[in-house]
C-alpha atoms as a PDB file:
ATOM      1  CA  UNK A   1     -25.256  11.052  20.239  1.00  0.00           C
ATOM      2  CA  UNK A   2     -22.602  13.203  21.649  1.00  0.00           C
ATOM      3  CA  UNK A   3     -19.762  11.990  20.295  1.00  0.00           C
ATOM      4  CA  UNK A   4     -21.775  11.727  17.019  1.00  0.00           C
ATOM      5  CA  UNK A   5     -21.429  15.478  17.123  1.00  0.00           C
ATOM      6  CA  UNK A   6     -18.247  15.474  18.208  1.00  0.00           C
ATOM      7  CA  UNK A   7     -16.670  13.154  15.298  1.00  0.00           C
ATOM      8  CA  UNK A   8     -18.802  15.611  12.660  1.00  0.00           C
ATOM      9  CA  UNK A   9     -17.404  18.317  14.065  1.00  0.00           C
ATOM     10  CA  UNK A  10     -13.652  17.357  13.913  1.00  0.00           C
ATOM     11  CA  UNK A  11     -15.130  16.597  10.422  1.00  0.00           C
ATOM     12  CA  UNK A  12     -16.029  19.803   9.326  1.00  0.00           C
ATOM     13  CA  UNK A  13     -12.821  21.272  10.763  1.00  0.00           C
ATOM     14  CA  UNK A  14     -10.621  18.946   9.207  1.00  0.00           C
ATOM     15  CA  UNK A  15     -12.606  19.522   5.888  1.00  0.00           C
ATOM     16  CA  UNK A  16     -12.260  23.474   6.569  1.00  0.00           C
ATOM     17  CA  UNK A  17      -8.540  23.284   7.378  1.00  0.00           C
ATOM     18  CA  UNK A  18      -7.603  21.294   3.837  1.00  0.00           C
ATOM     19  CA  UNK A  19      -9.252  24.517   2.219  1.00  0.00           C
ATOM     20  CA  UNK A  20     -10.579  24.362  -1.067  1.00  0.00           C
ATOM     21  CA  UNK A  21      -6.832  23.414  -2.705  1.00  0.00           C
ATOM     22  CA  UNK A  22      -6.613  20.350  -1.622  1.00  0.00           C
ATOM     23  CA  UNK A  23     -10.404  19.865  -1.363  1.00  0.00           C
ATOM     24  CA  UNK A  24      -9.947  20.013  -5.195  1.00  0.00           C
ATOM     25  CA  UNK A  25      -7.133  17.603  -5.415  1.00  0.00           C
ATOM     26  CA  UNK A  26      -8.670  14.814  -3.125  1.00  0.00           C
ATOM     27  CA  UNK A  27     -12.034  15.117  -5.288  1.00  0.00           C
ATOM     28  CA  UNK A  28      -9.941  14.860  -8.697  1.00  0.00           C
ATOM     29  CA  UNK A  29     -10.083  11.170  -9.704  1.00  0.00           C
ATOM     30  CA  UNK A  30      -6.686  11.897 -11.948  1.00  0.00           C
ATOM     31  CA  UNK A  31      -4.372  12.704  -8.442  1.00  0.00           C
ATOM     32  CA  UNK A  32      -2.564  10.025  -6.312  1.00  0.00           C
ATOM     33  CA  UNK A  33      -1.288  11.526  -3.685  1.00  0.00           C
ATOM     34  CA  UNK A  34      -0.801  15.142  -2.197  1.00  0.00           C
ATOM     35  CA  UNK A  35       2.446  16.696  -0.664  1.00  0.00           C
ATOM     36  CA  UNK A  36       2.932  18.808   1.674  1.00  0.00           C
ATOM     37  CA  UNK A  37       6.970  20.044   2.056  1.00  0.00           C
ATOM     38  CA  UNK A  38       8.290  21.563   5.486  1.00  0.00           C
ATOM     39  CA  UNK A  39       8.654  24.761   3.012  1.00  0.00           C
ATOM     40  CA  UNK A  40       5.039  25.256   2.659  1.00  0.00           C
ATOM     41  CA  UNK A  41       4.901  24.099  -0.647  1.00  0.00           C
ATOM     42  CA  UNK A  42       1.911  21.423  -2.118  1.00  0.00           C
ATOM     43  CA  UNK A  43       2.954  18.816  -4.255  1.00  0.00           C
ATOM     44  CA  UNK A  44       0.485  16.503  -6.457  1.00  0.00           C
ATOM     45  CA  UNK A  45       0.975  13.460  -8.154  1.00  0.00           C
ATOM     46  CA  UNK A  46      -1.788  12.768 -11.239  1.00  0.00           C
ATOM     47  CA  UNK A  47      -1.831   9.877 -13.330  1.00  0.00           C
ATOM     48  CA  UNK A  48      -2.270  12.052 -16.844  1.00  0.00           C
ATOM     49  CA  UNK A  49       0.936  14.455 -15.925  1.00  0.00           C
ATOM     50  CA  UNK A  50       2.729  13.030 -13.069  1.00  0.00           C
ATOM     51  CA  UNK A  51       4.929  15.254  -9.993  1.00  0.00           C
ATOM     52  CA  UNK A  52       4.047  18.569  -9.868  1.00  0.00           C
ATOM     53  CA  UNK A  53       4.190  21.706  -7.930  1.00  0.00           C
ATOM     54  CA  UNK A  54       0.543  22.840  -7.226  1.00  0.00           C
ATOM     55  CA  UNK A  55       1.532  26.466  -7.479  1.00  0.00           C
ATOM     56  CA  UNK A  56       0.109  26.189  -3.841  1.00  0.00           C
ATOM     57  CA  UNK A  57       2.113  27.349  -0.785  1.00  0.00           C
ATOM     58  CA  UNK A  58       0.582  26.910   2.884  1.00  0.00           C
ATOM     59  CA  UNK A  59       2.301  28.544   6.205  1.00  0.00           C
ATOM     60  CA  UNK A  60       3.503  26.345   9.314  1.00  0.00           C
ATOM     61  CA  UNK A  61       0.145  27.444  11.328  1.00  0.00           C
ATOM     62  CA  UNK A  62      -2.245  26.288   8.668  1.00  0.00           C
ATOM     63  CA  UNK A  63       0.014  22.865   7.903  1.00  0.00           C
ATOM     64  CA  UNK A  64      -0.277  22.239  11.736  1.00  0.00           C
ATOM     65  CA  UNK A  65      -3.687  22.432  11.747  1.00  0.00           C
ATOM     66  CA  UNK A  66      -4.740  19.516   9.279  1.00  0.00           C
ATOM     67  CA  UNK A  67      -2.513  17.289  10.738  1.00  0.00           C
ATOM     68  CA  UNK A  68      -3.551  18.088  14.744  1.00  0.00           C
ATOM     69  CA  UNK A  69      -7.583  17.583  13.093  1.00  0.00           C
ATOM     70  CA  UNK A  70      -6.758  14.526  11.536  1.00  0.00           C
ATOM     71  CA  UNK A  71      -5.574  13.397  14.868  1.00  0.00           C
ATOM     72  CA  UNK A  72      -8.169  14.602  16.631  1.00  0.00           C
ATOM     73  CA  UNK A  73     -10.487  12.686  14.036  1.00  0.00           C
ATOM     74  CA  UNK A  74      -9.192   9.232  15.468  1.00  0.00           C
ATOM     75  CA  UNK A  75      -9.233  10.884  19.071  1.00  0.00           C
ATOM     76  CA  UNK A  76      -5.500  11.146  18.849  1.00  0.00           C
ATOM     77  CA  UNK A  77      -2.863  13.941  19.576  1.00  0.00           C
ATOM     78  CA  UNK A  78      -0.687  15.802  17.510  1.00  0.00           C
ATOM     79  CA  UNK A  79       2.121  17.947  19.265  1.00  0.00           C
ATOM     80  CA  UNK A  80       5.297  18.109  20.002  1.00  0.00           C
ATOM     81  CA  UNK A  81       5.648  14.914  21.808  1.00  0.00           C
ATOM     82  CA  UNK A  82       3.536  12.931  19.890  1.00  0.00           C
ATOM     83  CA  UNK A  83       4.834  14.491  16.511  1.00  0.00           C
ATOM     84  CA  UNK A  84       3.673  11.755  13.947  1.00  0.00           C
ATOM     85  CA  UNK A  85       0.011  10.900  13.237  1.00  0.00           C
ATOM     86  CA  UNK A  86      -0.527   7.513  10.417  1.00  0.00           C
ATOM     87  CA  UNK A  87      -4.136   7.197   9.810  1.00  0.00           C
ATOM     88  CA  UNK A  88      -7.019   7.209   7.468  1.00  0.00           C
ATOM     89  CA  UNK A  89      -8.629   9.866   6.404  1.00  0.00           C
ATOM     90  CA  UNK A  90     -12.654  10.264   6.535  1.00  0.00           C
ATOM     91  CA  UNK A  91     -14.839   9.471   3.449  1.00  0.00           C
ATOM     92  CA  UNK A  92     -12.228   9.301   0.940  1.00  0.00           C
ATOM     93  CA  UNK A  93     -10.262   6.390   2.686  1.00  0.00           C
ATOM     94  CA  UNK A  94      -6.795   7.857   1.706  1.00  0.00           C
ATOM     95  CA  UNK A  95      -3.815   7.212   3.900  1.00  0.00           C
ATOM     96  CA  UNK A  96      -2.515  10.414   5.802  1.00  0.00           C
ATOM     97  CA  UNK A  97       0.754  10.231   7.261  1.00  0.00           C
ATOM     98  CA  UNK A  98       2.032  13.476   8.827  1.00  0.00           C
ATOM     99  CA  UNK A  99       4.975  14.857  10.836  1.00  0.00           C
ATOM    100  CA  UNK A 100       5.247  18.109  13.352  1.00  0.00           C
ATOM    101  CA  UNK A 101       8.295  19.579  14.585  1.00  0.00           C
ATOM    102  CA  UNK A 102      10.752  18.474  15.867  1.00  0.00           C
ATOM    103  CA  UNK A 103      11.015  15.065  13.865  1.00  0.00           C
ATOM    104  CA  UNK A 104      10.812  17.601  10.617  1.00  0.00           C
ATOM    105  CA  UNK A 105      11.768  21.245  10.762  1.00  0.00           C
ATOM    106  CA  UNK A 106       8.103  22.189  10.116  1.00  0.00           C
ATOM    107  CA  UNK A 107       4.583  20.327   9.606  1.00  0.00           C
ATOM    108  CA  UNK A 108       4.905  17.932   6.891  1.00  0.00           C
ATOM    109  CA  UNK A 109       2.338  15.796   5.962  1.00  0.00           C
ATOM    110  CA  UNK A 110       1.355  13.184   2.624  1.00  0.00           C
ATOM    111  CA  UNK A 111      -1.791  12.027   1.460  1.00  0.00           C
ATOM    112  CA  UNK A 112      -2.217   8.995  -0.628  1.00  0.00           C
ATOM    113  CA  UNK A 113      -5.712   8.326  -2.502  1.00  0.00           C
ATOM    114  CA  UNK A 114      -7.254   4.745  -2.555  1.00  0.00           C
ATOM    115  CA  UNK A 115      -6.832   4.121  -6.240  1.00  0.00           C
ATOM    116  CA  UNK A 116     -10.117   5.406  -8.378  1.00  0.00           C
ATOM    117  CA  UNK A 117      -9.327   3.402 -11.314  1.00  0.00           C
ATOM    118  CA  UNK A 118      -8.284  -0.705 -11.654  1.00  0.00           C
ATOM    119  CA  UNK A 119      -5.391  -0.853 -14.332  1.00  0.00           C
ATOM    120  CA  UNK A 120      -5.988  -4.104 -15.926  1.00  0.00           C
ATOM    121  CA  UNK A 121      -2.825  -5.991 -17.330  1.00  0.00           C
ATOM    122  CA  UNK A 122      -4.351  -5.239 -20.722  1.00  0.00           C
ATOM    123  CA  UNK A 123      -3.893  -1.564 -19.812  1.00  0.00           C
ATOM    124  CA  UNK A 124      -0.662  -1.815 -18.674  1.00  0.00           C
ATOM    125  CA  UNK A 125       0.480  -3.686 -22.392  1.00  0.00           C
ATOM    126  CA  UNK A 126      -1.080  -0.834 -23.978  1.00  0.00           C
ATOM    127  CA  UNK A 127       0.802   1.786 -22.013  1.00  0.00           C
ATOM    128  CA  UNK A 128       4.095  -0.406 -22.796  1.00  0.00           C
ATOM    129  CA  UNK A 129       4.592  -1.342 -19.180  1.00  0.00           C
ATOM    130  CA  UNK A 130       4.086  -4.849 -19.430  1.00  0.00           C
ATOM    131  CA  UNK A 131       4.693  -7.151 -22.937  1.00  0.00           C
ATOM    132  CA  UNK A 132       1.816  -9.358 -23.720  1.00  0.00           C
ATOM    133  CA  UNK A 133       4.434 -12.376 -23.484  1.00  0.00           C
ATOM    134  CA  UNK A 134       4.718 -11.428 -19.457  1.00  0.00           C
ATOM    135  CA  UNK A 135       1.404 -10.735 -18.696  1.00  0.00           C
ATOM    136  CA  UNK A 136       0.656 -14.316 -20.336  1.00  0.00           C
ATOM    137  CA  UNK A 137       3.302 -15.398 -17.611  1.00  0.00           C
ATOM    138  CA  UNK A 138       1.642 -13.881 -14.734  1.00  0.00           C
ATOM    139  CA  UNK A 139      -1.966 -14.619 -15.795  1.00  0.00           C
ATOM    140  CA  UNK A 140      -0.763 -18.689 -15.764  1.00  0.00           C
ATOM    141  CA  UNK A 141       1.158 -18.154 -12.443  1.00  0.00           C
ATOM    142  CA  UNK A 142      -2.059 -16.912 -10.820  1.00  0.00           C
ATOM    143  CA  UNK A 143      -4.232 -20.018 -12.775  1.00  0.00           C
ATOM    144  CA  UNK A 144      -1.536 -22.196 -11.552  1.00  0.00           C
ATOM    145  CA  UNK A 145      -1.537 -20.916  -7.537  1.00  0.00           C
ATOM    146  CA  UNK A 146       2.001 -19.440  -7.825  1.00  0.00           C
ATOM    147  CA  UNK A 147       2.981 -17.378  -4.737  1.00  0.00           C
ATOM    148  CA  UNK A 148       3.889 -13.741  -5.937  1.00  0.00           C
ATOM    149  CA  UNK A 149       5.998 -11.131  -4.518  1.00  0.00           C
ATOM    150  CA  UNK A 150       5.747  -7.479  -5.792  1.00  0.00           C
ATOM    151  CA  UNK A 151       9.068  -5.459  -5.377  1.00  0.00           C
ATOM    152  CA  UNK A 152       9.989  -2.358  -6.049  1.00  0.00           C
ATOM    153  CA  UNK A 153      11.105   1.399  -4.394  1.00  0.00           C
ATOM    154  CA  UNK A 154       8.537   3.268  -3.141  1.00  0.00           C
ATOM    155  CA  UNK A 155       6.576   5.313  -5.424  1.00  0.00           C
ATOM    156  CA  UNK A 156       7.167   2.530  -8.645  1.00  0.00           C
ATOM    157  CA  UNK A 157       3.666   1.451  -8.040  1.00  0.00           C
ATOM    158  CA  UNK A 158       3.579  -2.236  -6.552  1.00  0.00           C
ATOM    159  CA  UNK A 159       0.101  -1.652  -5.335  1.00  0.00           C
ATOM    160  CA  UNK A 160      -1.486  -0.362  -8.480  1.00  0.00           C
ATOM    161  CA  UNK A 161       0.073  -3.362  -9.948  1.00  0.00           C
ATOM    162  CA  UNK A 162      -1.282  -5.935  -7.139  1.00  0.00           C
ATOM    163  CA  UNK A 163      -4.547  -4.285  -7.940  1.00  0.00           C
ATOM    164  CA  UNK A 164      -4.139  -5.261 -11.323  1.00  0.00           C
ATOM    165  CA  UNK A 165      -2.685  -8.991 -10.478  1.00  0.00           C
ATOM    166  CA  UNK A 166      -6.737  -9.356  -8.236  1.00  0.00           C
ATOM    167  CA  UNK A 167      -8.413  -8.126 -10.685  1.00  0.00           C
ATOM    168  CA  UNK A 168      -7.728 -11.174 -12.849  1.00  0.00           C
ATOM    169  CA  UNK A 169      -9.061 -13.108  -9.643  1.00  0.00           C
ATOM    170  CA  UNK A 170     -12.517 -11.511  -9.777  1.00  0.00           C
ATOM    171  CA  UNK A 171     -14.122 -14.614 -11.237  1.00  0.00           C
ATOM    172  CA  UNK A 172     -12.368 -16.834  -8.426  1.00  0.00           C
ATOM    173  CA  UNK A 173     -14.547 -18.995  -6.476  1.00  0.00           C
ATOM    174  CA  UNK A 174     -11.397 -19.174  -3.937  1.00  0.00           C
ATOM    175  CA  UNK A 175     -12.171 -17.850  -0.428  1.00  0.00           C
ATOM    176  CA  UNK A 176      -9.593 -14.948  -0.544  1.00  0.00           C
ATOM    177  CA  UNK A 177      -8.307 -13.122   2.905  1.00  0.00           C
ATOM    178  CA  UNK A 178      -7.137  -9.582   2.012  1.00  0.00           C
ATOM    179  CA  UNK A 179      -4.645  -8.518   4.658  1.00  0.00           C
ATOM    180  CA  UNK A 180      -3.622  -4.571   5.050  1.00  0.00           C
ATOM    181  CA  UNK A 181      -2.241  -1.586   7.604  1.00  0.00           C
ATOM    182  CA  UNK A 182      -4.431   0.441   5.251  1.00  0.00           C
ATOM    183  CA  UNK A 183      -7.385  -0.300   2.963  1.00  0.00           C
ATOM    184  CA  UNK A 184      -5.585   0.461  -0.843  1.00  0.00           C
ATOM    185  CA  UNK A 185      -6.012  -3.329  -2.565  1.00  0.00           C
ATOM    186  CA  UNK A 186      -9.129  -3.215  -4.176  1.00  0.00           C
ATOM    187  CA  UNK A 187     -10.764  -6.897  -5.549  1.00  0.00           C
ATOM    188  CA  UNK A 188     -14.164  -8.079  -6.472  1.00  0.00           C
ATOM    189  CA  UNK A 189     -14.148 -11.393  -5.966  1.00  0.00           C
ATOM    190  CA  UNK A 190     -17.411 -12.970  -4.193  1.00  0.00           C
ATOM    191  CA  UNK A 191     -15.563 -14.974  -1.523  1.00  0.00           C
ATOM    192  CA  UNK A 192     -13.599 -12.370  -0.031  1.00  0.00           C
ATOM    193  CA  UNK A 193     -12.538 -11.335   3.509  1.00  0.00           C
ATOM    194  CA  UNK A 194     -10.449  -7.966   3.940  1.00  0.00           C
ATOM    195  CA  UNK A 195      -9.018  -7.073   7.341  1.00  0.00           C
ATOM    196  CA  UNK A 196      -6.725  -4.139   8.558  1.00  0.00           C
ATOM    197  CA  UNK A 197      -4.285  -3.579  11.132  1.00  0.00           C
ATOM    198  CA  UNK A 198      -4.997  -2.024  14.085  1.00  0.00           C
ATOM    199  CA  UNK A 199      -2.387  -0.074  17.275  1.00  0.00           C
ATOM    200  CA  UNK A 200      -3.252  -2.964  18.904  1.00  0.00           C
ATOM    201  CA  UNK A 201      -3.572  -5.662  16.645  1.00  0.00           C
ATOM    202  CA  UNK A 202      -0.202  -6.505  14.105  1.00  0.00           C
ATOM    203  CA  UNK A 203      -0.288  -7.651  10.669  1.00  0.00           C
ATOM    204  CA  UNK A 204       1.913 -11.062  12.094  1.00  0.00           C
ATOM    205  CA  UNK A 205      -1.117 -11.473  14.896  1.00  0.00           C
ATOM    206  CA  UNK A 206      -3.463 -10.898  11.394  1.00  0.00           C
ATOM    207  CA  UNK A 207      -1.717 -13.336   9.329  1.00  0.00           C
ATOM    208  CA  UNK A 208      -1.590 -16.057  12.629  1.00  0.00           C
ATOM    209  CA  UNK A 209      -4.720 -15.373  13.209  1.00  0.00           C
ATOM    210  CA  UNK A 210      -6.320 -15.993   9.629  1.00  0.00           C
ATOM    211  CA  UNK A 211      -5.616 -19.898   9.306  1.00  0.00           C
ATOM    212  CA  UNK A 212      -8.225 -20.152  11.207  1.00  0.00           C
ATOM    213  CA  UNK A 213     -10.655 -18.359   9.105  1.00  0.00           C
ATOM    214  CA  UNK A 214     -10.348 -21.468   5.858  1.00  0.00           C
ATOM    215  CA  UNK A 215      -8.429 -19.279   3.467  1.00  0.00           C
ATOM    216  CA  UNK A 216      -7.766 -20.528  -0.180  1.00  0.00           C
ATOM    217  CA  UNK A 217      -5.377 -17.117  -1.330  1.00  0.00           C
ATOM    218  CA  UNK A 218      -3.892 -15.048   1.252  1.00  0.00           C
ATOM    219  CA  UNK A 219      -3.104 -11.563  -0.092  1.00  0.00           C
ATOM    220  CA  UNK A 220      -1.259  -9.064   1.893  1.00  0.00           C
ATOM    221  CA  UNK A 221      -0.864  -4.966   0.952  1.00  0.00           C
ATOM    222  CA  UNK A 222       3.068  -4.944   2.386  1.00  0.00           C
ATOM    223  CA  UNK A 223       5.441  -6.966   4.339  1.00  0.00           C
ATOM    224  CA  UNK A 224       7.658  -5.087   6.260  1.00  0.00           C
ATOM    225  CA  UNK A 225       8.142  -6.768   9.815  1.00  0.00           C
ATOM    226  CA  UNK A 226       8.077 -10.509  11.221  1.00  0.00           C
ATOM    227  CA  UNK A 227       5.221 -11.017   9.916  1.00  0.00           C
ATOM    228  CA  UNK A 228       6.988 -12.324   6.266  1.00  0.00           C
ATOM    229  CA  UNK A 229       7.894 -15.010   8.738  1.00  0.00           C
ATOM    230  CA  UNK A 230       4.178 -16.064   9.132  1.00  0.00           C
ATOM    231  CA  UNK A 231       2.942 -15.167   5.546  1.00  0.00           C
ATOM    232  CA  UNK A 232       6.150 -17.662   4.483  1.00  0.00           C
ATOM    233  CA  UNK A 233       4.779 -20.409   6.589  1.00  0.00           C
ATOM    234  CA  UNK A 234       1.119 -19.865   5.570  1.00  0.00           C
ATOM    235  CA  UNK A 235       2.044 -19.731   1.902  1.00  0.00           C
ATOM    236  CA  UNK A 236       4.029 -23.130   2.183  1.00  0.00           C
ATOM    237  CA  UNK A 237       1.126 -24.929   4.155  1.00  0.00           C
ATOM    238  CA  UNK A 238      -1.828 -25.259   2.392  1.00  0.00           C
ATOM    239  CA  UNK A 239      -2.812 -21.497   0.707  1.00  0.00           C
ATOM    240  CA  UNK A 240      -0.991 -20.970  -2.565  1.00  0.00           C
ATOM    241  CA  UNK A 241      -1.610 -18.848  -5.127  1.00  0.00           C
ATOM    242  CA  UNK A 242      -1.388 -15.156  -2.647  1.00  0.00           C
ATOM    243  CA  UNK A 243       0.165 -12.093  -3.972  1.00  0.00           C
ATOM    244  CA  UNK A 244       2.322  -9.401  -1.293  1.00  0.00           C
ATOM    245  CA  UNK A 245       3.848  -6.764  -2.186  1.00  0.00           C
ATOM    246  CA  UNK A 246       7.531  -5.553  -0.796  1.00  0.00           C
ATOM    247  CA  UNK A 247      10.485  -2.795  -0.763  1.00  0.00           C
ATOM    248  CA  UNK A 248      13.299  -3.871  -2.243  1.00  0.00           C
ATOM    249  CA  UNK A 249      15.938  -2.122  -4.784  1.00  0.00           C
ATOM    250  CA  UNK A 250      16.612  -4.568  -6.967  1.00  0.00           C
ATOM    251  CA  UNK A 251      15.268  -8.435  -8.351  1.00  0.00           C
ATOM    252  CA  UNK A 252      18.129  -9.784  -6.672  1.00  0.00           C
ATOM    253  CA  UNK A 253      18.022  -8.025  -3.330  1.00  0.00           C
ATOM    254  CA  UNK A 254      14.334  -8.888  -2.991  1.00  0.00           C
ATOM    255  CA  UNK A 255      15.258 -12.380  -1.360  1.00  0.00           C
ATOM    256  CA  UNK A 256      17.501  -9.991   1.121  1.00  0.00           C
ATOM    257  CA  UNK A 257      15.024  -7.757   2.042  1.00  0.00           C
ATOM    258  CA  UNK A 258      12.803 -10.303   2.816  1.00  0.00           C
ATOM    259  CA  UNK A 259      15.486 -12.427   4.926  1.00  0.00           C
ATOM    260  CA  UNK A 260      15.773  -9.485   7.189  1.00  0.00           C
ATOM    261  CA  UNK A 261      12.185  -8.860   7.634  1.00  0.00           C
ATOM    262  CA  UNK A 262      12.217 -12.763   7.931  1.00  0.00           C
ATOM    263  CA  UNK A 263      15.529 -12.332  10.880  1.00  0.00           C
ATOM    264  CA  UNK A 264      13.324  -9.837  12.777  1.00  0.00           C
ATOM    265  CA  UNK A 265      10.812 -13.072  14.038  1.00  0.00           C
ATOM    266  CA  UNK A 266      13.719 -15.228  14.434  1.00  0.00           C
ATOM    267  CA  UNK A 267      17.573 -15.278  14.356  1.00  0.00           C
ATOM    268  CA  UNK A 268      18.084 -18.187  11.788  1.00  0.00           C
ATOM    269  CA  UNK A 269      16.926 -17.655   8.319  1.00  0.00           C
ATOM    270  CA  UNK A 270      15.065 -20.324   7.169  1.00  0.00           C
ATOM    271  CA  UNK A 271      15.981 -20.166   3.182  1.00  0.00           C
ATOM    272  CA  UNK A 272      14.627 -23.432   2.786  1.00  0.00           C
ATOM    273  CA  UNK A 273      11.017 -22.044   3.811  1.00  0.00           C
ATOM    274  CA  UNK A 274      11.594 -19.092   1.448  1.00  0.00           C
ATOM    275  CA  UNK A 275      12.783 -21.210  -1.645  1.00  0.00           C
ATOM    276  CA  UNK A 276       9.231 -23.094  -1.191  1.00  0.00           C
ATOM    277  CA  UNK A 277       7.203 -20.378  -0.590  1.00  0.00           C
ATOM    278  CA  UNK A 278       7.738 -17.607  -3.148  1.00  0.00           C
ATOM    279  CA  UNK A 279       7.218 -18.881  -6.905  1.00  0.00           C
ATOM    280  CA  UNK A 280       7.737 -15.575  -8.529  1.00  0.00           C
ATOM    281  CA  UNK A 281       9.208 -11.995  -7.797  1.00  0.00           C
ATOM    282  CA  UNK A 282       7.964  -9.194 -10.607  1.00  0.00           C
ATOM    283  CA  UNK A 283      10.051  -6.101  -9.887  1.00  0.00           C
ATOM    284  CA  UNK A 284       8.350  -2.478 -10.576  1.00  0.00           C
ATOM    285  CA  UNK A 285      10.076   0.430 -11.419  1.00  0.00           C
ATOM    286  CA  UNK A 286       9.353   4.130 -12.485  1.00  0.00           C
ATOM    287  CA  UNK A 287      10.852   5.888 -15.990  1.00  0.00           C
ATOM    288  CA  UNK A 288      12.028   9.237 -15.963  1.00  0.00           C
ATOM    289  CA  UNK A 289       8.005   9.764 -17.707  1.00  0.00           C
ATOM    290  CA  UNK A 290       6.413   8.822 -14.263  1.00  0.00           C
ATOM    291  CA  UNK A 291       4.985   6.018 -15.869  1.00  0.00           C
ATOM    292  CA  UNK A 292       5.003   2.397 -14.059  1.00  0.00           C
ATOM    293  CA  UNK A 293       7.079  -0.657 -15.836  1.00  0.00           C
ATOM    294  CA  UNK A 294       7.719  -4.639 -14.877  1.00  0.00           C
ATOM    295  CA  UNK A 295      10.934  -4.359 -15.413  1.00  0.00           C
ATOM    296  CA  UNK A 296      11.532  -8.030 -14.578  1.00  0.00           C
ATOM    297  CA  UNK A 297       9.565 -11.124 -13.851  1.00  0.00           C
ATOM    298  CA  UNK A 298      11.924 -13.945 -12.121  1.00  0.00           C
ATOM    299  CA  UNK A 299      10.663 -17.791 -11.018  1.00  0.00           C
ATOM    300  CA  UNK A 300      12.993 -17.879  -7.630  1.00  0.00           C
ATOM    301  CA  UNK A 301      14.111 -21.282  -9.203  1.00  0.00           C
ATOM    302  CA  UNK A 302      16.180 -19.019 -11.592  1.00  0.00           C
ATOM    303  CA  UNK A 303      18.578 -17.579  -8.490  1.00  0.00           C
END
């Protein structure tokens, strides 16, 4: 009961401290993700108007504040010598990651909302982001149990676009394992099993630990450790057809990126193991309008 209390009130404070700004902004279903710069300055991200400055400006003490009560939410501590705090936030599920001095010059923190709305691949062909001849291609790739890799920078919106890759699995009578650090992959299919990350518990223990569990599709948020060593493996022993997303600049330095995640488990690369495992790479990027684009859909038999 007491630490009922206790949680509510870090609540409350935490809920106090945003102010009624950025209250706003996390109850507007049109906002992403909310910025705050070492300057003081709030940043927002919408869907209808993309980057912009909020007009708001918030001073070191006040910055300090959220990010020591959203620490103090997951009975952590925020100071100078633990200066970073990665968690979820309560009730809206959105991802808080925030710095203190002296890893940045002053508080710093982002948020990033769990998407509100499912972009379907019919949406994105009407926005222009994806031709009807490629969404075709992925919709057979997924009918067919092809493996598929999401690349892109950050910010060109590979998990909007794995949200829209699941939703064409909502019919699926496959058992699908959903695999995260943070819950942002939303699917409805009936046979589904979602699990997070933990301080204690890694995505490659996750992944390892799943086979167990009778997966059909394994579907992972990001790979960005070892553990594309295990999700290789898994994919090439029994459990086609998952989708991952992954940071990479370019369609042709995706297979990089992923041999040294891949060369952090072990020191030989096996490129055999990768050749079988990943069946397609779609690339993401972001126009100069803020709007998302598959700029290129490759089968790796074409490197």
């Amino acid at each position: 009961m007491f630490e009922n209390k206790t949680i509510q009130r870090h609540l409350d404070m935490l809920t106090t401290s945003f102010g009624k700004d950025i209250v706003e902004l996390l109850q507007d279903p049109d906002v992403i993700e909310i910025m705050l710069n070492p300057d003081g300055k709030l940043w927002a991200e919408a869907y209808n108007r993309g980057k912009y400055f909020t007009g708001i400006i918030f001073n070191d003490k006040q910055s300090a504040n959220i990010i020591k009560l959203a620490a103090a939410y997951h009975h952590e501590i925020a100071d100078y010598e633990h200066p970073e705090i990665s968690c979820e936030l309560p009730e809206t599920s959105a991802r808080f990651q925030g710095w203190l001095p002296p890893v940045a010059i002053a508080p710093t923190f982002t948020i990033r909302k769990r998407a509100t709305r499912i972009f379907t691949l019919d949406n994105y062909i009407e926005s222009g982001s994806l031709t009807l001849e490629q969404a075709n291609q992925l919709r057979t790739n997924i009918k067919e149990r092809k493996n598929i890799l999401i690349a892109g920078g950050t910010g060109s919106g590979k998990t909007t676009f794995a949200n829209a890759l699941l939703n064409e699995l909502k019919d699926c009578q496959d058992r699908i394992i959903v695999l995260e650090d943070l819950p942002e992959l939303q699917i409805n299919a009936e046979d589904c099993v979602k699990l997070t990350t933990t301080s204690n518990v890694s995505m490659r223990s996750l992944v390892k630990g799943i086979l167990r569990m009778r997966p059909d599709r394994i579907i992972i948020g990001e790979v960005r450790d070892g553990a594309a060593l295990e999700l290789l493996k898994a994919w090439n022993t029994g459990h086609p057809g998952g989708i991952c997303t992954i940071h990479a600049n370019s369609p042709e330095a995706t297979i990089s990126r992923l041999e040294d995640l891949v060369h952090e488990a072990v020191s030989t690369i096996p490129s055999r193991l990768i050749q079988e495992a990943i069946d397609v790479i779609v690339f993401m990027n972001r126009g100069h309008d803020g709007n998302y684009k598959v700029s290129s859909i490759t089968e790796l038999g074409a490197y």
